[in-house]
C-alpha atoms as a PDB file:
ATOM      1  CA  UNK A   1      -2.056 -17.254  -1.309  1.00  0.00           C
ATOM      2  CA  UNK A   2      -3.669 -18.930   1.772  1.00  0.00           C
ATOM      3  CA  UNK A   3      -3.741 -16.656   4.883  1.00  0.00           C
ATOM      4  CA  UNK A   4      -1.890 -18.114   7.774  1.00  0.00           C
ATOM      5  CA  UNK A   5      -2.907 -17.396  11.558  1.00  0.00           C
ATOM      6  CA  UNK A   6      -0.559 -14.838  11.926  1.00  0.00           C
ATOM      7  CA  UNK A   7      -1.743 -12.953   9.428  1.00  0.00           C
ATOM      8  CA  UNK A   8      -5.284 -13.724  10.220  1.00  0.00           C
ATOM      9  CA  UNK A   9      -4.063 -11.967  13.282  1.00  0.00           C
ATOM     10  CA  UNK A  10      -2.428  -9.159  11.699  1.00  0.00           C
ATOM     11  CA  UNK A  11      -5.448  -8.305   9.437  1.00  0.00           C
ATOM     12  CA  UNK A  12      -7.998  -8.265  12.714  1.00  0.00           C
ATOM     13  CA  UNK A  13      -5.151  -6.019  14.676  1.00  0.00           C
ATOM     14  CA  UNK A  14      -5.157  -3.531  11.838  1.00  0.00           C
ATOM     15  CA  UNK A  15      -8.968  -3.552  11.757  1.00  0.00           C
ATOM     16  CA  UNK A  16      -9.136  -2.892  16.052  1.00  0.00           C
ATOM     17  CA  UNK A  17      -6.596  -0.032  15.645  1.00  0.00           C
ATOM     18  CA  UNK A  18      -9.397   1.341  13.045  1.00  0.00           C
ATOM     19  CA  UNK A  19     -12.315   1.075  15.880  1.00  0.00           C
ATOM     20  CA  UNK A  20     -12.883  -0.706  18.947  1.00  0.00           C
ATOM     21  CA  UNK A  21     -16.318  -0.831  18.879  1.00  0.00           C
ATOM     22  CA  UNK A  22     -17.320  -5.280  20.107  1.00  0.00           C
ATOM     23  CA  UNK A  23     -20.195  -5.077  17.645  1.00  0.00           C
ATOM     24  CA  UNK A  24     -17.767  -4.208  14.826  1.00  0.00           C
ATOM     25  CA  UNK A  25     -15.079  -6.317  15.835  1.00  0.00           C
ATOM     26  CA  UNK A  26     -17.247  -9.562  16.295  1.00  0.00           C
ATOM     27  CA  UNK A  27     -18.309  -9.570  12.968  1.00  0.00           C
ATOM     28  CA  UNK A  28     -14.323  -9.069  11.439  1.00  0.00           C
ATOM     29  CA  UNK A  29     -13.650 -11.572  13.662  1.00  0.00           C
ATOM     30  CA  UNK A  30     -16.420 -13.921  12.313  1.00  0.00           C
ATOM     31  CA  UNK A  31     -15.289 -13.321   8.898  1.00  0.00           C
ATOM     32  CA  UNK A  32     -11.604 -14.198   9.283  1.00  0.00           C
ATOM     33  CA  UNK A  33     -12.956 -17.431  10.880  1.00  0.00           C
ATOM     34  CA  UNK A  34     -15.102 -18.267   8.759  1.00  0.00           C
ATOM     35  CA  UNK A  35     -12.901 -17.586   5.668  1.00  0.00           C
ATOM     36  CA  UNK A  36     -12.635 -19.586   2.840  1.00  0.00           C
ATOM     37  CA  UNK A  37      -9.701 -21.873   2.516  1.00  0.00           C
ATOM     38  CA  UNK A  38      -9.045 -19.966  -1.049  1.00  0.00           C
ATOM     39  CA  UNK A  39     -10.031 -16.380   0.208  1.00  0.00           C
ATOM     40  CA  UNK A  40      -6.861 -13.991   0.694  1.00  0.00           C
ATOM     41  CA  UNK A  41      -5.927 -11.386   2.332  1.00  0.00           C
ATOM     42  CA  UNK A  42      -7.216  -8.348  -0.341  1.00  0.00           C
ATOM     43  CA  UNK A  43     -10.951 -10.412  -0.431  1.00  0.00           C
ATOM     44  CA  UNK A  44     -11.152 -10.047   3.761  1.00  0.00           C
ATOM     45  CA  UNK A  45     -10.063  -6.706   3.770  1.00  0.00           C
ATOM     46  CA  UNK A  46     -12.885  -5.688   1.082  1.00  0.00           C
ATOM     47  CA  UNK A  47     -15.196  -7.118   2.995  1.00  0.00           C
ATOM     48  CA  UNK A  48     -13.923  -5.607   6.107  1.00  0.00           C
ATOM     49  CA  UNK A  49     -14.350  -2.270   4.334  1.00  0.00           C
ATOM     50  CA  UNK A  50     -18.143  -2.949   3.453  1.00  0.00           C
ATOM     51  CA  UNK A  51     -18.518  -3.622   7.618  1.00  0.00           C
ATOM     52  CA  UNK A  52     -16.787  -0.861   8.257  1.00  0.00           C
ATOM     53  CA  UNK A  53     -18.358   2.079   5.916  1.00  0.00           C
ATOM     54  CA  UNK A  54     -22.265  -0.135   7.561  1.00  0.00           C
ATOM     55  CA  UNK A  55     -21.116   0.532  10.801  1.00  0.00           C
ATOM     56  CA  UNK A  56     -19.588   4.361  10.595  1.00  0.00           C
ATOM     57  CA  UNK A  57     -19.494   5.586   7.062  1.00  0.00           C
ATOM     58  CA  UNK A  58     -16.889   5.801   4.678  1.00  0.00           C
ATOM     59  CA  UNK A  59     -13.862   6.121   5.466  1.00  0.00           C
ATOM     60  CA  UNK A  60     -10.792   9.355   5.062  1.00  0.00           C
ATOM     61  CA  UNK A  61     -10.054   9.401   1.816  1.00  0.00           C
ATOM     62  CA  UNK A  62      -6.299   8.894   0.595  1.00  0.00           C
ATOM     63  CA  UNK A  63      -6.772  11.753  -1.997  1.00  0.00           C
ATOM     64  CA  UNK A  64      -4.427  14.110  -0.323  1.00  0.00           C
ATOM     65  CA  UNK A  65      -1.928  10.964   0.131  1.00  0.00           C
ATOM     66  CA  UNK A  66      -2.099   9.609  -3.080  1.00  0.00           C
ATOM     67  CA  UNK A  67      -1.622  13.105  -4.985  1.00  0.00           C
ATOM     68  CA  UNK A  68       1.570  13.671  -2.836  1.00  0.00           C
ATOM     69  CA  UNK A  69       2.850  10.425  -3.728  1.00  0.00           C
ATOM     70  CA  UNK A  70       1.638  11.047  -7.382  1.00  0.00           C
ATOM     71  CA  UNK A  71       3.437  14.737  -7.764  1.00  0.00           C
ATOM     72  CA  UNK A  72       6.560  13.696  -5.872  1.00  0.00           C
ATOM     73  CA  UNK A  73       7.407  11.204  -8.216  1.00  0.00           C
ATOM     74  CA  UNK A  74       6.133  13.265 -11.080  1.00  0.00           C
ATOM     75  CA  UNK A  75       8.607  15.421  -9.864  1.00  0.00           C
ATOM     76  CA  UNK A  76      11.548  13.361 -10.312  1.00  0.00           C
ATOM     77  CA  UNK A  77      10.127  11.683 -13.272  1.00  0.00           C
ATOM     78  CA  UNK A  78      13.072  13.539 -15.835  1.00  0.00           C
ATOM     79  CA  UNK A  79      16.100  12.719 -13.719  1.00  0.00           C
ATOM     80  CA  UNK A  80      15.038   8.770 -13.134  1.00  0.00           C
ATOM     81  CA  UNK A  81      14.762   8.346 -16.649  1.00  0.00           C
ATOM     82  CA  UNK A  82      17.589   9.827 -18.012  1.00  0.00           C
ATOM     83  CA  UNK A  83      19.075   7.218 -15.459  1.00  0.00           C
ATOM     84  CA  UNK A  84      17.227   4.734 -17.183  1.00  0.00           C
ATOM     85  CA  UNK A  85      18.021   6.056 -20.627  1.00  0.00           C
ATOM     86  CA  UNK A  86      21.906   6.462 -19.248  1.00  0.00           C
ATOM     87  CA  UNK A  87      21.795   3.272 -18.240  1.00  0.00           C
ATOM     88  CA  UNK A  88      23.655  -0.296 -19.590  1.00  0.00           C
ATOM     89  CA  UNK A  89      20.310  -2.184 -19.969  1.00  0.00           C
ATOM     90  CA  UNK A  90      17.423   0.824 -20.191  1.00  0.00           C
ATOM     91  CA  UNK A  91      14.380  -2.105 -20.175  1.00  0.00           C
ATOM     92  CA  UNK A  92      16.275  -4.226 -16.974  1.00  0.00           C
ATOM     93  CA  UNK A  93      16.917  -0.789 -15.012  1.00  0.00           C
ATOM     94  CA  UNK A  94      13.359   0.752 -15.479  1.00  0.00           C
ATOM     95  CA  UNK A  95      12.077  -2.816 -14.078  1.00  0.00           C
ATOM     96  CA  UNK A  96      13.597  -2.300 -10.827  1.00  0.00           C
ATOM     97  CA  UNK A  97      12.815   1.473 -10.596  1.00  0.00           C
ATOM     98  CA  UNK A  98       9.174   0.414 -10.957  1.00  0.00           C
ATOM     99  CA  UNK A  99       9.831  -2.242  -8.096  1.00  0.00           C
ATOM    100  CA  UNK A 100      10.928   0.093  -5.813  1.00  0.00           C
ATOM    101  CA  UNK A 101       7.954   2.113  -6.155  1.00  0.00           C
ATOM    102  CA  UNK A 102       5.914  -0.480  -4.457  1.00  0.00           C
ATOM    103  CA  UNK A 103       7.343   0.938  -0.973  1.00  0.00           C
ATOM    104  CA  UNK A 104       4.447   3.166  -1.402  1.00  0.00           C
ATOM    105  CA  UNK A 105       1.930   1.269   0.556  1.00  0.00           C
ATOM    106  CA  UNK A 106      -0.041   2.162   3.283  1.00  0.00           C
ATOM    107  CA  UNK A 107      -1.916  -0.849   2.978  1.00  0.00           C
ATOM    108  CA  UNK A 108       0.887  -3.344   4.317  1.00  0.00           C
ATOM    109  CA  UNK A 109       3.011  -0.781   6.241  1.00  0.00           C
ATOM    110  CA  UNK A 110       1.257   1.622   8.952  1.00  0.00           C
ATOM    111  CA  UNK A 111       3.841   4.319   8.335  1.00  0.00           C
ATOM    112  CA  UNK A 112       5.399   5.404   4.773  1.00  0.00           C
ATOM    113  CA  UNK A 113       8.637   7.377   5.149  1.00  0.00           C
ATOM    114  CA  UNK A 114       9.706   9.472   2.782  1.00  0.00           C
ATOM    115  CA  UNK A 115      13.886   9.123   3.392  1.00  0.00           C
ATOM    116  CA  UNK A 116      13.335   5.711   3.081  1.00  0.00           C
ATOM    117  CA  UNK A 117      11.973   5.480  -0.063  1.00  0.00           C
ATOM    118  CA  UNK A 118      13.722   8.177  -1.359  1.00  0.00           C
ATOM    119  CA  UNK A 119      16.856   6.607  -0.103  1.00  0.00           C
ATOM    120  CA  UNK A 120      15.974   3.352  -2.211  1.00  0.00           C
ATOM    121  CA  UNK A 121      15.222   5.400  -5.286  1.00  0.00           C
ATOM    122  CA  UNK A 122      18.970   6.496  -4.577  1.00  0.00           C
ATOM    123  CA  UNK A 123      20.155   2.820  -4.515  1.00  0.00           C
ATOM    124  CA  UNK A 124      18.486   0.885  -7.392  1.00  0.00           C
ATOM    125  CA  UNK A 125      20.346  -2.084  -9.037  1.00  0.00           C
ATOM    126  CA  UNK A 126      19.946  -5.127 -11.001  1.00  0.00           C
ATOM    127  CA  UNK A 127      20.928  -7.765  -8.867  1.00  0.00           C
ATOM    128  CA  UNK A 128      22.595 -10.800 -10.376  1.00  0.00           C
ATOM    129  CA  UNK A 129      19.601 -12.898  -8.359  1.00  0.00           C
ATOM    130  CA  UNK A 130      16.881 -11.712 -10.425  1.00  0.00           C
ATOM    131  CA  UNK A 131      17.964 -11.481 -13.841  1.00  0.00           C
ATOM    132  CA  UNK A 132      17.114 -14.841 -14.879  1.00  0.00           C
ATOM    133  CA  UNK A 133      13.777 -13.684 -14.377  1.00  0.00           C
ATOM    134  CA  UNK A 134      14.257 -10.711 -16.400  1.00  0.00           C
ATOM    135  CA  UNK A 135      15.897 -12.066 -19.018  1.00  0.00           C
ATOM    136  CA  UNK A 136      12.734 -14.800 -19.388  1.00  0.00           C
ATOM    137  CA  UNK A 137      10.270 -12.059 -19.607  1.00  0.00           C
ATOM    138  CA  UNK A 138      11.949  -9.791 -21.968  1.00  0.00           C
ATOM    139  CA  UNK A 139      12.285 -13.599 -23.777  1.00  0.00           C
ATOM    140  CA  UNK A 140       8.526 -14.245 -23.626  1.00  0.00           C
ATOM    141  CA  UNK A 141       7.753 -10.325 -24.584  1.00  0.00           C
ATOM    142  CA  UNK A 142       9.330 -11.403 -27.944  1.00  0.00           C
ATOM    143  CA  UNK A 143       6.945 -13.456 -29.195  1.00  0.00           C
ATOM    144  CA  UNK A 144       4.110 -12.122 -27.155  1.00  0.00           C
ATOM    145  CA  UNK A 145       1.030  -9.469 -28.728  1.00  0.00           C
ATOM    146  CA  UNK A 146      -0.759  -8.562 -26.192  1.00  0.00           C
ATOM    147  CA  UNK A 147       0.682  -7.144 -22.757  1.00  0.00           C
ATOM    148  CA  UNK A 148      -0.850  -6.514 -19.026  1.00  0.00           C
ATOM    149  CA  UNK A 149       0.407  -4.964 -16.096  1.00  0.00           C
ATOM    150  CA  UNK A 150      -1.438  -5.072 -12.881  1.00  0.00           C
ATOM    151  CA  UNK A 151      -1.030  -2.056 -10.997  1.00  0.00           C
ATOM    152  CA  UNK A 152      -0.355  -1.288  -7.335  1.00  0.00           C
ATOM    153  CA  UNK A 153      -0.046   1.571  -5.950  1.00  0.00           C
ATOM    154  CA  UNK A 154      -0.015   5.752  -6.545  1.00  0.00           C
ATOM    155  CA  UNK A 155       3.350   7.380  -7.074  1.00  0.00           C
ATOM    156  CA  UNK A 156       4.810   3.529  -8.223  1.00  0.00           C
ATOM    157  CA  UNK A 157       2.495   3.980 -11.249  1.00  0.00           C
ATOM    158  CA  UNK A 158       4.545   7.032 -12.602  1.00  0.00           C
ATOM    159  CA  UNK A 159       7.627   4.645 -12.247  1.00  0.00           C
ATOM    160  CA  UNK A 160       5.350   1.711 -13.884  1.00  0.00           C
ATOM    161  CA  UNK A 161       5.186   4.217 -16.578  1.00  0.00           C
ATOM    162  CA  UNK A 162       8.777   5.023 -17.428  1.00  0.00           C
ATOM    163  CA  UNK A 163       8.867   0.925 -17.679  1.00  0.00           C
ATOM    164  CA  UNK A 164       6.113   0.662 -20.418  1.00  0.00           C
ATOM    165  CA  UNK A 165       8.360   3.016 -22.126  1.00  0.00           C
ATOM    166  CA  UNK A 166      11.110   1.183 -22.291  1.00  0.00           C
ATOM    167  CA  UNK A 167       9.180  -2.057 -23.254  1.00  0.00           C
ATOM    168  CA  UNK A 168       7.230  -0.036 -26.043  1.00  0.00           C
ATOM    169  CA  UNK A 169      10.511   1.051 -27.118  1.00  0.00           C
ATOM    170  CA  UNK A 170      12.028  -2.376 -27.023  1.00  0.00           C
ATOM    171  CA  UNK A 171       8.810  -4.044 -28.389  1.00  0.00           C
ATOM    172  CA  UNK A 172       7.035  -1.476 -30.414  1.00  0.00           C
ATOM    173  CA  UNK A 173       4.495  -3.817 -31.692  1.00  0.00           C
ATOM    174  CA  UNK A 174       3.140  -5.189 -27.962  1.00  0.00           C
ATOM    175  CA  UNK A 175      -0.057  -4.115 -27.052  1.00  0.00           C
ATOM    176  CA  UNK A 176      -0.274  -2.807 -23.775  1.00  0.00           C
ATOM    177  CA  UNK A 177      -3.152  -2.565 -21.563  1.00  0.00           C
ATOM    178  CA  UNK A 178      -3.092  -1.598 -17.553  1.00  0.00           C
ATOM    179  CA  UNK A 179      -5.490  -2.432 -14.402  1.00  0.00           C
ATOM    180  CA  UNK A 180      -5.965  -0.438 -11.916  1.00  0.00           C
ATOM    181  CA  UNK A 181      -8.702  -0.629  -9.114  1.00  0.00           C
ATOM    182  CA  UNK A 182     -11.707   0.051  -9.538  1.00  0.00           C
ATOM    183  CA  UNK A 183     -12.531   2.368  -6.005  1.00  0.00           C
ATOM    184  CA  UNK A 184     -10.980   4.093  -4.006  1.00  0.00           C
ATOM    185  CA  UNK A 185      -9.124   2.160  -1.832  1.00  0.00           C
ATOM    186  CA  UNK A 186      -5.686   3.217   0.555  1.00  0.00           C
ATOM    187  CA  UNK A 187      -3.578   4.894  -1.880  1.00  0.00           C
ATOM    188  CA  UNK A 188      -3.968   2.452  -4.673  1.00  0.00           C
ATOM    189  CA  UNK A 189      -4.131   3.583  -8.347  1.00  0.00           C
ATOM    190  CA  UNK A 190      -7.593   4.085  -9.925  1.00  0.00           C
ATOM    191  CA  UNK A 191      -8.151   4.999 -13.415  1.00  0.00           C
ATOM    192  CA  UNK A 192      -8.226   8.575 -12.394  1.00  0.00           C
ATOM    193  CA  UNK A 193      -4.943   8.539 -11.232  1.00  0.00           C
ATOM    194  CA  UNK A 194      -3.417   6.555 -13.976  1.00  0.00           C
ATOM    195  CA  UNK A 195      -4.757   9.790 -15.944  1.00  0.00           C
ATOM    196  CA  UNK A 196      -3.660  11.841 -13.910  1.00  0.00           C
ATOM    197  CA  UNK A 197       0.215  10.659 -14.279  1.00  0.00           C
ATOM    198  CA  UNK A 198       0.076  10.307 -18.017  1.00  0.00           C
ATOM    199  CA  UNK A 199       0.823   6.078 -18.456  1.00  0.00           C
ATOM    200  CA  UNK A 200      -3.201   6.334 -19.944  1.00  0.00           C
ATOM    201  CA  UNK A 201      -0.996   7.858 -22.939  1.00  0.00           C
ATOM    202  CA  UNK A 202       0.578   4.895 -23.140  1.00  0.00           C
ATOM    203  CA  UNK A 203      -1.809   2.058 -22.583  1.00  0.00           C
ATOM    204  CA  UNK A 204      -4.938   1.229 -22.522  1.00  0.00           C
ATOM    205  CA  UNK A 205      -6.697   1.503 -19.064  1.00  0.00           C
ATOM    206  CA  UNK A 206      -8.984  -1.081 -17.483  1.00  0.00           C
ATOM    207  CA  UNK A 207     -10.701  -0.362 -14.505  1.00  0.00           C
ATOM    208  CA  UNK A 208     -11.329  -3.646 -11.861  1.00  0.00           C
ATOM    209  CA  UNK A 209     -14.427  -2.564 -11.031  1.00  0.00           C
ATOM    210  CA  UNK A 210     -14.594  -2.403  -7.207  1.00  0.00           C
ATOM    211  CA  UNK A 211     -12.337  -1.062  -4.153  1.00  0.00           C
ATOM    212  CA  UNK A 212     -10.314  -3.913  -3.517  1.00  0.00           C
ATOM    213  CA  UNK A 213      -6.501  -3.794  -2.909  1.00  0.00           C
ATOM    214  CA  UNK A 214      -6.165  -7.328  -4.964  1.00  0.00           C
ATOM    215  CA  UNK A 215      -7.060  -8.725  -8.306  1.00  0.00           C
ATOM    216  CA  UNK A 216      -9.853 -11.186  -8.101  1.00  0.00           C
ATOM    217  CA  UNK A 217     -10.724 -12.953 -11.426  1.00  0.00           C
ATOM    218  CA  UNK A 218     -14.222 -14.167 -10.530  1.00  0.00           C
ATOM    219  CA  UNK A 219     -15.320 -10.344  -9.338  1.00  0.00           C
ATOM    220  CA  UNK A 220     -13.654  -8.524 -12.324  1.00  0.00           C
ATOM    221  CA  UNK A 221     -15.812  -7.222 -15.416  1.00  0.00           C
ATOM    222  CA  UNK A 222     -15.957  -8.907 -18.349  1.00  0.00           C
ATOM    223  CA  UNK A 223     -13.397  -6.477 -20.248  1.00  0.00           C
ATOM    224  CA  UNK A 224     -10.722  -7.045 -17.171  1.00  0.00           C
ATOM    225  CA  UNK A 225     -11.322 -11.047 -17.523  1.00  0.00           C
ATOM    226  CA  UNK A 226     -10.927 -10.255 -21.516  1.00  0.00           C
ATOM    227  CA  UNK A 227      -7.953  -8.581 -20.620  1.00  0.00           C
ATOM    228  CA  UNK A 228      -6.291 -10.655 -18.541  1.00  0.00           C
ATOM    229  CA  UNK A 229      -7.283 -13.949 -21.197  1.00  0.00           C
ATOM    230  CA  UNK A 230      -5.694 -12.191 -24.133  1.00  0.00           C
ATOM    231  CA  UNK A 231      -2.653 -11.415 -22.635  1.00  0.00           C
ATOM    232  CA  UNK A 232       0.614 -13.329 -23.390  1.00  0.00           C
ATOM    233  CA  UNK A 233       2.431 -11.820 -20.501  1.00  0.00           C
ATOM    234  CA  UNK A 234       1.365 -10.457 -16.918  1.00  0.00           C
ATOM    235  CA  UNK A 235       3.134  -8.430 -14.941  1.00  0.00           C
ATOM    236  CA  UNK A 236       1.715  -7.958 -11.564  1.00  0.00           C
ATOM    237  CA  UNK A 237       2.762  -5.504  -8.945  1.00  0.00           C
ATOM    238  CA  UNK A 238       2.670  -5.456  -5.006  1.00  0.00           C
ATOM    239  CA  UNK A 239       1.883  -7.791  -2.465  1.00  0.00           C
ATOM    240  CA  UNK A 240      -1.991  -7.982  -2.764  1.00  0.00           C
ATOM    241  CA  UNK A 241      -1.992  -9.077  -6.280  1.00  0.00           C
ATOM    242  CA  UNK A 242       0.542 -11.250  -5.699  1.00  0.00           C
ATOM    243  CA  UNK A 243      -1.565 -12.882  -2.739  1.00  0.00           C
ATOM    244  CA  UNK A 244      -4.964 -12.647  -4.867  1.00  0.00           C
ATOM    245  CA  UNK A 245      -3.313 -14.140  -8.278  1.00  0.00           C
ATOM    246  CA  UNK A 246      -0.851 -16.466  -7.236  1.00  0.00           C
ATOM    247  CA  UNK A 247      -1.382 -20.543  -7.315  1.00  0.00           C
ATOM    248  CA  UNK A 248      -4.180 -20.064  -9.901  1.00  0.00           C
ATOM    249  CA  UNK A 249      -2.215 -21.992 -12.827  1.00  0.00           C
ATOM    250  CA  UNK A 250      -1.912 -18.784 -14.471  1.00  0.00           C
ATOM    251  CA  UNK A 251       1.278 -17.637 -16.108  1.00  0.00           C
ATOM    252  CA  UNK A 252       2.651 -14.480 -14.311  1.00  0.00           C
ATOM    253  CA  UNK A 253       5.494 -12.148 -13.357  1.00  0.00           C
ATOM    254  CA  UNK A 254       5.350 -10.673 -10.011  1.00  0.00           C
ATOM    255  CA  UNK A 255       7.057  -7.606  -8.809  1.00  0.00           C
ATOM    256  CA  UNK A 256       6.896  -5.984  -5.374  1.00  0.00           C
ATOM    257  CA  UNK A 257       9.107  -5.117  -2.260  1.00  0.00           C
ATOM    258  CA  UNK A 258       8.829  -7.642   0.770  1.00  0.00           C
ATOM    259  CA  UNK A 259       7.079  -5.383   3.399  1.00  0.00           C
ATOM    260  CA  UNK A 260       5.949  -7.435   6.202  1.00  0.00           C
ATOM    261  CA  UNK A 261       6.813 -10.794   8.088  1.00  0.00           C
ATOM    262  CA  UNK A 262       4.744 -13.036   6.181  1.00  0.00           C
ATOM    263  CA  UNK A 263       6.638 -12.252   2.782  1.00  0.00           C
ATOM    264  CA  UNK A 264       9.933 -11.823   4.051  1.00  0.00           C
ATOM    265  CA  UNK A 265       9.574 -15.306   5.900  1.00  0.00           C
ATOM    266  CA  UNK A 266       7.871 -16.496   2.942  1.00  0.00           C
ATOM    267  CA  UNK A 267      11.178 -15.468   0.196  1.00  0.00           C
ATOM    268  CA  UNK A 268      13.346 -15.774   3.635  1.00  0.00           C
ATOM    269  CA  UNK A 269      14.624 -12.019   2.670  1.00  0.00           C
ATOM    270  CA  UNK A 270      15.671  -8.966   4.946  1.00  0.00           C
ATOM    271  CA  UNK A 271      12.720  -5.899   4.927  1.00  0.00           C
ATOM    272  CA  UNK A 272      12.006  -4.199   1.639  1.00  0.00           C
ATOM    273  CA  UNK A 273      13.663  -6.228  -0.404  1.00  0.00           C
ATOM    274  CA  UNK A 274      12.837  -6.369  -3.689  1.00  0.00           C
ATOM    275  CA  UNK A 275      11.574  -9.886  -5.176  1.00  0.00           C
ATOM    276  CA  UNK A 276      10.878 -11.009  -8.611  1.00  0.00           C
ATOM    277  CA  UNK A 277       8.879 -14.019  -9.043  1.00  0.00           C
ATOM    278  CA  UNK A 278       8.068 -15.868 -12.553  1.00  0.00           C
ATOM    279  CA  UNK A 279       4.939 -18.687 -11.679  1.00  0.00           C
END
């Protein structure tokens, strides 16, 4: 996904609210103009992070963050799935729980609030809209062996979990495999924290191999590039994988919430609203 001025903009206003050092600053400026015409949004921001960490070090950690997010959904994990379990279509509803988990993201949003995701935990449904697309990727699970999800973020990943459950219990003989980063990087899920919430139980876990909020097939290890070859269906979660996979000729399902204006100009939906996209 190309970046567009305004979110060339955005990326260098996030960076000076970081530090307003000029030295720093020239150089993010020089590499959003001198960007690629295929380099997105999660590429600039890694290298941002490589100026950054030269320039002043590394920087806070999300651990606290991401273990909060990570125990307060671990903490609800029972009563969302015996909604999921309760519920008319387990597979469809445990789909859009793990959608709304994406509002988790302190990469696109500057502020998470709690009674607001919360409050959309409260108020998950399958909308008619989407379940053409969720009726052609239970369709193409069917057929399919071999099974990746992309993850996004912490705390989503214990809702991405209860959905491999249902799938595994749907299609008991699809291999599943998951990618997470590989860094630490915002709150997104690392292989330690895919441990950590117990979906390592149920796939197998492939780390990315660097600290970058996206999924870039030419920087991934060979086992990730295996992984995502073999597989007969992708799901990918969140905005930055959408922007770092999408318009590559591959074959995947995307899942997020639309959290800023570039996506919810892009789908032409209100804020946080929850989009499911078959390429």
């Amino acid at each position: 996904m190309r970046i567009t001025e305004s979110c060339a903009e955005c990326l260098y206003d996030k960076q000076k609210h970081l530090a307003e050092d000029e030295k720093y600053l020239k150089e993010i400026r020089s590499i959003i103009e001198n960007r690629g015409e295929d380099d997105t949004s999660p590429y600039l921001v890694y290298q941002f992070n490589q100026v950054y960490e030269r320039y002043f070090g590394q920087r806070a950690p999300y651990k606290d963050i991401k273990k909060k997010y990570n125990d307060l959904v671990l903490s609800m994990e029972e009563s969302v799935r015996k909604r999921i379990e309760t519920s008319k279509d387990p597979l469809a509803k445990a789909f859009v729980y793990a959608r709304v988990g994406n509002y988790i993201d302190f990469g696109a949003m500057n502020h998470v609030d709690d009674e607001k995701f919360l409050s959309l935990l409260d108020s998950v449904e399958v909308n008619e809209r989407e379940s053409d697309v969720i009726e052609s990727f239970v369709d193409q699970c069917k057929n399919a062996h071999n099974f990746l999800l992309i993850a996004d973020n912490c705390g989503e990943i214990v809702l991405d979990k209860l959905f491999l459950e249902q799938l595994q219990r749907r299609f008991p003989e699809l291999k599943t495999d998951v990618l997470v980063r590989g860094g630490e990087v915002l709150n997104d899920a690392t292989v330690e924290d895919a441990k950590y919430v117990g979906i390592s139980k149920l796939a197998r876990v492939i780390s990315n191999g660097l600290p970058i909020a996206g999924t870039v097939y030419d920087m991934l290890p060979d086992n990730a590039k295996e992984a995502m070859d073999r597989a007969d269906v992708i799901l990918a979660k969140g905005q930055g994988n959408y922007e770092s996979l999408c318009k590559q000729g591959r074959h995947i399902f995307y899942s997020f919430l639309c959290k800023c204006e570039l996506f919810t100009s892009r789908f032409g939906v209100p804020e946080f609203t929850g989009v499911f996209v078959e390429e």
